[in-house]
C-alpha atoms as a PDB file:
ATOM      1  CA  UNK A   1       0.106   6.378 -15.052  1.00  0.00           C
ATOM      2  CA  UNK A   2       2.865   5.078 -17.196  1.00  0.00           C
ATOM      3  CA  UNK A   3       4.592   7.898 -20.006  1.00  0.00           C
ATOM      4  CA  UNK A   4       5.168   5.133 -22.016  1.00  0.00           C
ATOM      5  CA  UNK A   5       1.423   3.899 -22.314  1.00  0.00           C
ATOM      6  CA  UNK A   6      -1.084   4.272 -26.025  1.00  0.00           C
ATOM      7  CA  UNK A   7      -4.049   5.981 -26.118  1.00  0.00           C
ATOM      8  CA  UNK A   8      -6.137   8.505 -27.795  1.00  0.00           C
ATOM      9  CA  UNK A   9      -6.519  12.377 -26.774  1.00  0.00           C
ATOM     10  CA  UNK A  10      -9.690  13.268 -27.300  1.00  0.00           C
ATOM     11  CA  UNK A  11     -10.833  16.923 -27.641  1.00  0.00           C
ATOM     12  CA  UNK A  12     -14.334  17.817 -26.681  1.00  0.00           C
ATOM     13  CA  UNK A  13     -16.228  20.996 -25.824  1.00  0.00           C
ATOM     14  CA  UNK A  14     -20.257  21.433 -24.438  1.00  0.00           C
ATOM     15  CA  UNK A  15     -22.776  23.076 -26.681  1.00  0.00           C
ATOM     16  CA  UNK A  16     -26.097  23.781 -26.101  1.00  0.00           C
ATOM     17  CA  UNK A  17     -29.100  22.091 -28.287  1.00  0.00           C
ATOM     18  CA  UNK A  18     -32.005  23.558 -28.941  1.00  0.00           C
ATOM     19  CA  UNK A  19     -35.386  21.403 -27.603  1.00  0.00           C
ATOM     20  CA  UNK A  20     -38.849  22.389 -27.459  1.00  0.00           C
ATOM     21  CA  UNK A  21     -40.323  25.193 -25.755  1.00  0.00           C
ATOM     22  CA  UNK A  22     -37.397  27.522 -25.994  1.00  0.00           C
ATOM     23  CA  UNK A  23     -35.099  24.997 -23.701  1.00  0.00           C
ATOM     24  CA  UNK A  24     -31.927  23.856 -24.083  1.00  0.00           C
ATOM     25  CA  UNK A  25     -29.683  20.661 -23.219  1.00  0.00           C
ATOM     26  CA  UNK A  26     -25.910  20.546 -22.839  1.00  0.00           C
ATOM     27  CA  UNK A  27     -24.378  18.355 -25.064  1.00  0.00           C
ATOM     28  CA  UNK A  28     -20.628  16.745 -25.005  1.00  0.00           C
ATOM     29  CA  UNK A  29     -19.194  16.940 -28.685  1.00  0.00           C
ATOM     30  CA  UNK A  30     -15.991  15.463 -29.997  1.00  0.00           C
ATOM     31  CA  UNK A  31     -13.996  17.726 -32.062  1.00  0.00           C
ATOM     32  CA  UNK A  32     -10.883  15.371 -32.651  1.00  0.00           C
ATOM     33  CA  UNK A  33      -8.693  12.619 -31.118  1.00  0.00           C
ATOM     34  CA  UNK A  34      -5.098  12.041 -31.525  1.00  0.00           C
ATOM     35  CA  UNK A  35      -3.710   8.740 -31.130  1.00  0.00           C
ATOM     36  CA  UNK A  36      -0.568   9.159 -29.556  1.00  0.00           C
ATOM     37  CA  UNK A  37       2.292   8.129 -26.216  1.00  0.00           C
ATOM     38  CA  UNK A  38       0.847   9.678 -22.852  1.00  0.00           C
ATOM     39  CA  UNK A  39       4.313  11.846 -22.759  1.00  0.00           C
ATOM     40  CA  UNK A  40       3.069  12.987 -25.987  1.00  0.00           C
ATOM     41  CA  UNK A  41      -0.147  14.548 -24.483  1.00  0.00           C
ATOM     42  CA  UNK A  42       1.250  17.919 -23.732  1.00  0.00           C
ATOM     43  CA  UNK A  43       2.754  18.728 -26.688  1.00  0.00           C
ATOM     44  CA  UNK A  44      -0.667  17.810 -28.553  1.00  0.00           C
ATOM     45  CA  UNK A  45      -2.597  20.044 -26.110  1.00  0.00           C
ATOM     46  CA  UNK A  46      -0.443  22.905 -26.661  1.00  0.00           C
ATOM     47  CA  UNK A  47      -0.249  22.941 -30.196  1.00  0.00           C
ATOM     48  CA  UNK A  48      -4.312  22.582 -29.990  1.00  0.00           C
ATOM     49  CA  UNK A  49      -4.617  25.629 -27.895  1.00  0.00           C
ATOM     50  CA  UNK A  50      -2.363  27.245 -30.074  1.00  0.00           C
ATOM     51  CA  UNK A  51      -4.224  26.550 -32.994  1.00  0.00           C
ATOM     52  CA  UNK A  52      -8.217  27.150 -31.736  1.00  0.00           C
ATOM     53  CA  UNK A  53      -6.945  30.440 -29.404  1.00  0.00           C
ATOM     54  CA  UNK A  54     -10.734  31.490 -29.661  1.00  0.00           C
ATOM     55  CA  UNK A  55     -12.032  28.539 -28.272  1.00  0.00           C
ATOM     56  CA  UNK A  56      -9.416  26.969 -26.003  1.00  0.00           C
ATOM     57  CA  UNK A  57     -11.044  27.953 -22.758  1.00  0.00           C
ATOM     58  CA  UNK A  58     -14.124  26.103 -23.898  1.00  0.00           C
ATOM     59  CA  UNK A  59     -12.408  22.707 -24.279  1.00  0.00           C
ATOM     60  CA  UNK A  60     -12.000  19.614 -22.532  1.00  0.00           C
ATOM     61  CA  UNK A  61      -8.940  17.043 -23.095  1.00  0.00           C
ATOM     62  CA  UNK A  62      -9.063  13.722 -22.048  1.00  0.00           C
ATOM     63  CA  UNK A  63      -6.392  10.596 -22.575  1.00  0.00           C
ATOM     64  CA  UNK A  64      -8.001   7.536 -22.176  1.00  0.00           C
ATOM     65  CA  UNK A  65      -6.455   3.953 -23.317  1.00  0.00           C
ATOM     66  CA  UNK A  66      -7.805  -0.060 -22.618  1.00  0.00           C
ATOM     67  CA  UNK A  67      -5.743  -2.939 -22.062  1.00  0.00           C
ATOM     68  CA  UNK A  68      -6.735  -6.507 -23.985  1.00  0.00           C
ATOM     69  CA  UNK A  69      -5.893  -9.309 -21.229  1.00  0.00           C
ATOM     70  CA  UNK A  70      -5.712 -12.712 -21.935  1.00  0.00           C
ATOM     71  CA  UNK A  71      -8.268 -14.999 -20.500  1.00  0.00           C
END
């Protein structure tokens, strides 16, 4: 993938909900996105980590972006 492409960073981490009958499900929850440059995405995560040290190993980053096309 391009450097040079636009996105957002999202930061997510699994909790566990509560259900019925003492059970649990795993849920996906987003706990911020940064728009930013893909070469960008590094410097984001690291500052993250550095910020949230207590909770770093428990979250996900992902860089996702779409392209419009003409039709």
């Amino acid at each position: 993938m391009l450097n040079s492409v636009f996105g957002q960073l999202t930061f997510s981490m699994l909790v566990a909900v509560p259900m019925a009958e003492g059970r649990a499900r795993e849920k996906r929850v987003r706990l911020a996105t940064v728009y930013c440059q893909r070469s960008e995405c590094d410097e984001h995560i690291e500052a993250f980590k550095a910020s949230n040290e207590r909770i770093a190993s428990m979250v996900f980053a992902e860089f996702s972006f779409r392209e419009m096309l003409d039709v």
